[in-house]
C-alpha atoms as a PDB file:
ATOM      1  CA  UNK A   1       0.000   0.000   0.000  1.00  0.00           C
ATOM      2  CA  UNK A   2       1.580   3.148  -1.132  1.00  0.00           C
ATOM      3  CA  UNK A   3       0.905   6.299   0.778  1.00  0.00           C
ATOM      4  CA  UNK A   4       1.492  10.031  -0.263  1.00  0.00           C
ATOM      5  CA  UNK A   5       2.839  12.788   2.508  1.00  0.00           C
ATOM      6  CA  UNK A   6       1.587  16.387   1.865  1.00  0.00           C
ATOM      7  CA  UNK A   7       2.840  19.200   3.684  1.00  0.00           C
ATOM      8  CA  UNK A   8       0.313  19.363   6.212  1.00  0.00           C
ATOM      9  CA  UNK A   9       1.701  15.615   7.978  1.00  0.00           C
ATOM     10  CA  UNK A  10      -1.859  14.320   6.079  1.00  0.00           C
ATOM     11  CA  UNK A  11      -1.436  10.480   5.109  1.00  0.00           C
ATOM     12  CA  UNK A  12      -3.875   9.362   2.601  1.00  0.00           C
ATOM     13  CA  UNK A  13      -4.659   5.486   1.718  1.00  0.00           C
ATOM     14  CA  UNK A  14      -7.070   3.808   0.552  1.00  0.00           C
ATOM     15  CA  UNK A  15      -8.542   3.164   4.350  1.00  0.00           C
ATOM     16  CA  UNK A  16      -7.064   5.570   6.033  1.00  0.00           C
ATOM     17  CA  UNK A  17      -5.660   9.031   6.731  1.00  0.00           C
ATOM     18  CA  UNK A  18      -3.584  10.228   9.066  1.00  0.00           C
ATOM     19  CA  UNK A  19      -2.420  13.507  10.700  1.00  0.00           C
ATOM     20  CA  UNK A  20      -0.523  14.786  13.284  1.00  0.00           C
ATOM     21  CA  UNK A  21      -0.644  18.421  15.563  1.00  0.00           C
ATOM     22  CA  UNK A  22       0.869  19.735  18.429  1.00  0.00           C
ATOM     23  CA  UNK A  23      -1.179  19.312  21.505  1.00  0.00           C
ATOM     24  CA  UNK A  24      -0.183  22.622  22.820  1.00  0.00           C
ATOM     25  CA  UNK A  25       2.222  24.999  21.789  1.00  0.00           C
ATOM     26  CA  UNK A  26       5.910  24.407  22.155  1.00  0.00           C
ATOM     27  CA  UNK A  27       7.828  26.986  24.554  1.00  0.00           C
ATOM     28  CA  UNK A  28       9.847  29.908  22.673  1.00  0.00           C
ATOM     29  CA  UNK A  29      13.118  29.060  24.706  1.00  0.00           C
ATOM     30  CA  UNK A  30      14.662  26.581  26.582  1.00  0.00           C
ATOM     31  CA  UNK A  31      17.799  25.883  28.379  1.00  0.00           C
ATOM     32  CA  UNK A  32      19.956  23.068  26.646  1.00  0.00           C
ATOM     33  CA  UNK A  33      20.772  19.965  28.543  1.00  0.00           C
ATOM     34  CA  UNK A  34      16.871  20.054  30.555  1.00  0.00           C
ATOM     35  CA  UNK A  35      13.996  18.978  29.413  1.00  0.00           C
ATOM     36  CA  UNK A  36      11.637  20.993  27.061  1.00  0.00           C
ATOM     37  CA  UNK A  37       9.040  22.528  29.566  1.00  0.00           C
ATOM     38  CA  UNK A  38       5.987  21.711  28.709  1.00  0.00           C
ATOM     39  CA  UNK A  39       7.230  18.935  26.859  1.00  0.00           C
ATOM     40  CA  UNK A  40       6.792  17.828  23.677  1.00  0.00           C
ATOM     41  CA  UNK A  41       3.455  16.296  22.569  1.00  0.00           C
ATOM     42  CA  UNK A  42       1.363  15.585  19.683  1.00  0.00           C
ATOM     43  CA  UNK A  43      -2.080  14.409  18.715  1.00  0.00           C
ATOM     44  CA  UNK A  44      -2.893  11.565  16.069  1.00  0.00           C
ATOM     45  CA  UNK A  45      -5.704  11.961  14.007  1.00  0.00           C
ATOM     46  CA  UNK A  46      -6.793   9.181  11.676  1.00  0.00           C
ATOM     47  CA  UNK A  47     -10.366   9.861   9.479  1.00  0.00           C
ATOM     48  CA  UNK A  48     -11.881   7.581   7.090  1.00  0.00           C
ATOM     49  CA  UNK A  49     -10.762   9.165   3.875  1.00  0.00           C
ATOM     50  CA  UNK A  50     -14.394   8.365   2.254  1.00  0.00           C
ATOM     51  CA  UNK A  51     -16.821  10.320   5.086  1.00  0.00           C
ATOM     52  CA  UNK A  52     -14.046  12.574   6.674  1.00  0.00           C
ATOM     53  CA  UNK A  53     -14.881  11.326   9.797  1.00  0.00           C
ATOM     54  CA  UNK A  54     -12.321  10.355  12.643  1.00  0.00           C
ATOM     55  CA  UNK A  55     -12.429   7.237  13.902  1.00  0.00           C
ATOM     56  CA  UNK A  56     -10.313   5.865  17.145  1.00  0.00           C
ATOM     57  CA  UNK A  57      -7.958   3.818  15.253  1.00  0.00           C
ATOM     58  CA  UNK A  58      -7.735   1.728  18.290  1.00  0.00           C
ATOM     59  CA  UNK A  59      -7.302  -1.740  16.503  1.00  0.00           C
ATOM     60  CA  UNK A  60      -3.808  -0.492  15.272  1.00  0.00           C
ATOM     61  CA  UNK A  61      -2.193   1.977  18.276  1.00  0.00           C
ATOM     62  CA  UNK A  62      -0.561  -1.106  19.266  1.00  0.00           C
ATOM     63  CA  UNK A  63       1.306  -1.321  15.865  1.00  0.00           C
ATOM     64  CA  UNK A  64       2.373   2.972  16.028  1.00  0.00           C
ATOM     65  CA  UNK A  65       4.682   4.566  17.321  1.00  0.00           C
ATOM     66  CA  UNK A  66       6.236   8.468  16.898  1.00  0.00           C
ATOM     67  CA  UNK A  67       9.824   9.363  16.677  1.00  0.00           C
ATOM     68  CA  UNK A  68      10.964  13.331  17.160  1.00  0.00           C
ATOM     69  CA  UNK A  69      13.544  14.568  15.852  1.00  0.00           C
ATOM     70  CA  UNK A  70      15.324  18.164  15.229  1.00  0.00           C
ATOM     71  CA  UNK A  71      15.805  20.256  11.930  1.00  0.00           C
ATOM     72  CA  UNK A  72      17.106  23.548  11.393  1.00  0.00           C
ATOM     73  CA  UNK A  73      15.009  26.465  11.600  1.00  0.00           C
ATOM     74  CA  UNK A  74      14.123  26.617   8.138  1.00  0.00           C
ATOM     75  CA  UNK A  75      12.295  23.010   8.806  1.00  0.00           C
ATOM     76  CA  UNK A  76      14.410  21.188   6.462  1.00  0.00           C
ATOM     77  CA  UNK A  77      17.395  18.753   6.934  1.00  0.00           C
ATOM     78  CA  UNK A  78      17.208  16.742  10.353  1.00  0.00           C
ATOM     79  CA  UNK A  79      20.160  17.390  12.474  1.00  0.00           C
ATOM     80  CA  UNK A  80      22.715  14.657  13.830  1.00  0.00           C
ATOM     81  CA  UNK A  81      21.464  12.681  17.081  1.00  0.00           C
ATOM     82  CA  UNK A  82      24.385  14.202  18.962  1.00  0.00           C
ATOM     83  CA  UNK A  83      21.683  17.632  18.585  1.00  0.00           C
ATOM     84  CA  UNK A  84      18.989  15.691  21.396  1.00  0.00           C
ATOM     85  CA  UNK A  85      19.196  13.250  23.801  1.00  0.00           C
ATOM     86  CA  UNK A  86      16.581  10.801  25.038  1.00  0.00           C
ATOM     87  CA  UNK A  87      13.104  10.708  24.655  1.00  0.00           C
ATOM     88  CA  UNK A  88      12.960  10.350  20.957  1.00  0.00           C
ATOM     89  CA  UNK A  89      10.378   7.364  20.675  1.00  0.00           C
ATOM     90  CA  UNK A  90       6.952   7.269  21.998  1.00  0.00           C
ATOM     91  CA  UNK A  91       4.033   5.072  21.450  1.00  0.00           C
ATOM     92  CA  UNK A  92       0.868   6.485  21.425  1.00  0.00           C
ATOM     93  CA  UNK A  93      -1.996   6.441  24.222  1.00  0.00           C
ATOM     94  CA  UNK A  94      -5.608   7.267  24.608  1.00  0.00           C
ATOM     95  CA  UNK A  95      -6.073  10.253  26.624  1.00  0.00           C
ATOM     96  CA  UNK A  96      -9.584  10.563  28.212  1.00  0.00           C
ATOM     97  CA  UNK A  97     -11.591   8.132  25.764  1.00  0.00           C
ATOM     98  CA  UNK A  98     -15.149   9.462  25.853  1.00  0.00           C
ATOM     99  CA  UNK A  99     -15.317  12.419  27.796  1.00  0.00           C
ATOM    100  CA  UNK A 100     -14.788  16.046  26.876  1.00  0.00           C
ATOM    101  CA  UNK A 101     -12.048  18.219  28.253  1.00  0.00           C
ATOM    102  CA  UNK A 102     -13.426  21.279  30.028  1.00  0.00           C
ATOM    103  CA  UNK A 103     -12.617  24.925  28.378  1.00  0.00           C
ATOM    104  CA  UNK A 104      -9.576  26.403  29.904  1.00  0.00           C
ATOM    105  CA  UNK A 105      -8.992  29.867  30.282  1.00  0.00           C
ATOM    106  CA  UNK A 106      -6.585  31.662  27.771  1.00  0.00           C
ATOM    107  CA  UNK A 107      -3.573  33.845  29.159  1.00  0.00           C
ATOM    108  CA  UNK A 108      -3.276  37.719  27.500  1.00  0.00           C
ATOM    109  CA  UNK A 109      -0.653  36.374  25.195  1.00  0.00           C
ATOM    110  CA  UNK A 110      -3.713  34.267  23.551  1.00  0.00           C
ATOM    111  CA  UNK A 111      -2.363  31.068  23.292  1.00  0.00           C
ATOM    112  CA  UNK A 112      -4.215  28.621  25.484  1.00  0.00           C
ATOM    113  CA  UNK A 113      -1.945  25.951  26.798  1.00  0.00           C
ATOM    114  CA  UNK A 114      -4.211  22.566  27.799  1.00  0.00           C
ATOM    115  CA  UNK A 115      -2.451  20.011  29.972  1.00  0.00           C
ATOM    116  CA  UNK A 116      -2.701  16.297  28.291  1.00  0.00           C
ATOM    117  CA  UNK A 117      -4.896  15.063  30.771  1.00  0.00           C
ATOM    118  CA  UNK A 118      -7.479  17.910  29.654  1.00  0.00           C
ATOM    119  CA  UNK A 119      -7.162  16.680  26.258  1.00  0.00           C
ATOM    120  CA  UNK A 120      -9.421  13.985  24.751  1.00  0.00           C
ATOM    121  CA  UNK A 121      -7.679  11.709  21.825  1.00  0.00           C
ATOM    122  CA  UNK A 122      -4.437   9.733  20.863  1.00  0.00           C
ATOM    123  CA  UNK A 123      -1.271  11.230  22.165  1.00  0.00           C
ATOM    124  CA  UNK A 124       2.812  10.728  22.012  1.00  0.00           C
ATOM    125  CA  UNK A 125       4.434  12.438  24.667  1.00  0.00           C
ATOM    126  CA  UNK A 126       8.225  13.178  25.267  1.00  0.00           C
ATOM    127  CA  UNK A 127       8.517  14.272  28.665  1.00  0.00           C
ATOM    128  CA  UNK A 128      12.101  13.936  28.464  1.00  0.00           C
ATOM    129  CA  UNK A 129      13.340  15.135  25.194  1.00  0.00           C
ATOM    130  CA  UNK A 130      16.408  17.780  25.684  1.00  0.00           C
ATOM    131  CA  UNK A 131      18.529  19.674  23.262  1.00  0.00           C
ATOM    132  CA  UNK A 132      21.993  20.165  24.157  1.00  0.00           C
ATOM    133  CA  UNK A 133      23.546  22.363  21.534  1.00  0.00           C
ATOM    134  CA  UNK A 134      22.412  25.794  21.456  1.00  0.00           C
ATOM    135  CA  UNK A 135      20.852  27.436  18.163  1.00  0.00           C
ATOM    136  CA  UNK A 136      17.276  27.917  16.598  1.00  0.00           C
ATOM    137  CA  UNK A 137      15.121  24.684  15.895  1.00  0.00           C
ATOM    138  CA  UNK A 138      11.835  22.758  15.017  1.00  0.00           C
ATOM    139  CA  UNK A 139      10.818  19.254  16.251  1.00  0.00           C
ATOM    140  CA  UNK A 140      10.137  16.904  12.962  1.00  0.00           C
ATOM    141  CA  UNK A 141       7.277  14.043  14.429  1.00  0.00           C
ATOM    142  CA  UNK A 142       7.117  11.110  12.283  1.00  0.00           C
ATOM    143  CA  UNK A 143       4.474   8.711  12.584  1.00  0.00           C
ATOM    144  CA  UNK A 144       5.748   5.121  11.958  1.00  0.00           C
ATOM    145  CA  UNK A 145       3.845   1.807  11.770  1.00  0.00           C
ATOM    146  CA  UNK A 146       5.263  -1.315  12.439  1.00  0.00           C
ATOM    147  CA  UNK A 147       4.229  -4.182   9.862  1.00  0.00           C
ATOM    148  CA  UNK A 148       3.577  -7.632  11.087  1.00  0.00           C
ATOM    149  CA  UNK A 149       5.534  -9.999   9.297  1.00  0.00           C
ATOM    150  CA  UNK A 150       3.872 -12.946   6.262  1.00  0.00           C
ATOM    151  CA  UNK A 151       2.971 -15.885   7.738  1.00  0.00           C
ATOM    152  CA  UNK A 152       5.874 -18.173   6.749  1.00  0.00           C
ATOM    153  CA  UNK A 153       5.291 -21.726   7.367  1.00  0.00           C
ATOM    154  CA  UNK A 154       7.158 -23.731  10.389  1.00  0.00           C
ATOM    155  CA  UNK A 155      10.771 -25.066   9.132  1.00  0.00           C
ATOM    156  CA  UNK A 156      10.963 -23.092   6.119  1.00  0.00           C
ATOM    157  CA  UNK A 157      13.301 -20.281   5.299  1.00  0.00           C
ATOM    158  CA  UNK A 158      11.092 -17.733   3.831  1.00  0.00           C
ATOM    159  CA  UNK A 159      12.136 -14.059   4.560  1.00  0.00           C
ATOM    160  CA  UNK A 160      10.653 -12.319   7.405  1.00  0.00           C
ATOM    161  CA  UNK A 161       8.306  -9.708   5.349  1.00  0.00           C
ATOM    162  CA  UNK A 162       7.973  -7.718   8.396  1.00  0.00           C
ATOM    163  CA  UNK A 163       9.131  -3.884   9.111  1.00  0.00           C
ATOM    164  CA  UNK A 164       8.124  -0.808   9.802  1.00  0.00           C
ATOM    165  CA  UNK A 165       7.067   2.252   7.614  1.00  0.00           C
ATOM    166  CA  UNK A 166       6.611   6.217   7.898  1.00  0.00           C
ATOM    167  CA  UNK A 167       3.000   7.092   7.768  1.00  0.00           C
ATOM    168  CA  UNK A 168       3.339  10.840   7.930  1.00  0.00           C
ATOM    169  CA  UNK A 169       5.730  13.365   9.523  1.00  0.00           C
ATOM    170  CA  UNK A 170       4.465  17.220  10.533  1.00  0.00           C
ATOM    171  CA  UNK A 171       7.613  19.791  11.224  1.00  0.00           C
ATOM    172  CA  UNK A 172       6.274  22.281  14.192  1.00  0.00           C
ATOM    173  CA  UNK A 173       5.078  25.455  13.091  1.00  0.00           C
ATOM    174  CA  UNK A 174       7.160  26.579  16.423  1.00  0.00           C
ATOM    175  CA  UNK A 175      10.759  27.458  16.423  1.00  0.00           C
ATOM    176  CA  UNK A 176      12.698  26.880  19.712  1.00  0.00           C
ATOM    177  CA  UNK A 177      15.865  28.679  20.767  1.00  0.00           C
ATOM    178  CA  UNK A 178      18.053  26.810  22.906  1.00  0.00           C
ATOM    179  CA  UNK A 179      20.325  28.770  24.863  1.00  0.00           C
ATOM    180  CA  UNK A 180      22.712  28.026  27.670  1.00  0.00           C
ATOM    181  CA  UNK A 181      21.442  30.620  30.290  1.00  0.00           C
ATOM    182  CA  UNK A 182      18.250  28.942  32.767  1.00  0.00           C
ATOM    183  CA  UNK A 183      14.590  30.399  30.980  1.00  0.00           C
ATOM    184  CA  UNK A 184      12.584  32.716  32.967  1.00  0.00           C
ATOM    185  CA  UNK A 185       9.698  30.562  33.436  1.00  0.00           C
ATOM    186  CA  UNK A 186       7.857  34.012  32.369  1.00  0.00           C
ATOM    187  CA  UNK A 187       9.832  34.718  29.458  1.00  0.00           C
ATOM    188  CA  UNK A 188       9.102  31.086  27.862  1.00  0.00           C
END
């Protein structure tokens, strides 16, 4: 099953489509070597391509996972692995399955910030992803399923068909500066 990427981090197939978004709004700076505060998260969306409507896409969380990675400002090129440390997988998990989240207020700046346990939906969280050079960045998410292998018979020597593929990747809107000086936790 091919799938085609648009710039948007919208999957289409032929059963599905897929999407990614920040849950909330990444912070404007943060001090290298600590942990981005609030840390990074995103929300899958998958919608029948046919009626538009999202479905749960429970019968296949167990088979996604998301990576993170960093890219230069521009949002092209990712950036060596010696840019981050830890916290670069997650899998995803249902956050408050059938209920709504309550309104929450939003600050003079008007950008509402909702904690995940507000949130209702399918999230990947990286509560401990750090950056530990200093410069100007976006996160690059990539959604990636993991295929189960062909059913090979017992005793033969048939390939393992199994893998894993990219389903869609979405490069924050948000640049963060990482700088060596502590944040003001006002200053974000």
């Amino acid at each position: 099953m091919h799938h085609n990427t648009n710039i948007n981090g919208i999957t289409n197939g032929p059963d599905r489509s897929y999407a990614l978004e920040l849950a909330y709004h990444l912070p404007q700076r943060t001090q290298i070597n600590t942990p981005i505060n609030p840390s990074p998260a995103v929300q899958l969306h998958i919608r029948n391509p046919t009626t538009g409507y999202e479905i749960s896409g429970h019968d296949e969380l167990g088979y996604l996972f998301v990576t993170v990675s960093l890219c230069r400002e521009d949002g092209e090129g990712l950036l060596p692995q010696n840019y981050e440390t830890q916290g670069t997988a997650a899998s995803l998990e249902p956050i408050n399955e059938g209920t709504q989240s309550s309104e929450m207020p939003v600050p003079s700046d008007g950008v509402a910030y909702i904690p995940l346990n507000r949130q209702v939906g399918s999230f990947a969280h990286f509560p401990n992803f750090r950056i530990i050079r200093p410069g100007n960045y976006r996160l690059k998410f990539m959604l990636v399923k993991v295929e189960q292998p062909e059913s090979v018979p017992p005793g033969s020597r048939g390939p393992d068909r199994g893998g894993s593929r990219v389903l869609t990747t979405y490069v924050s809107p948000d640049v963060i500066i990482a700088q060596e000086d502590p944040v003001s936790p006002f200053y974000g």
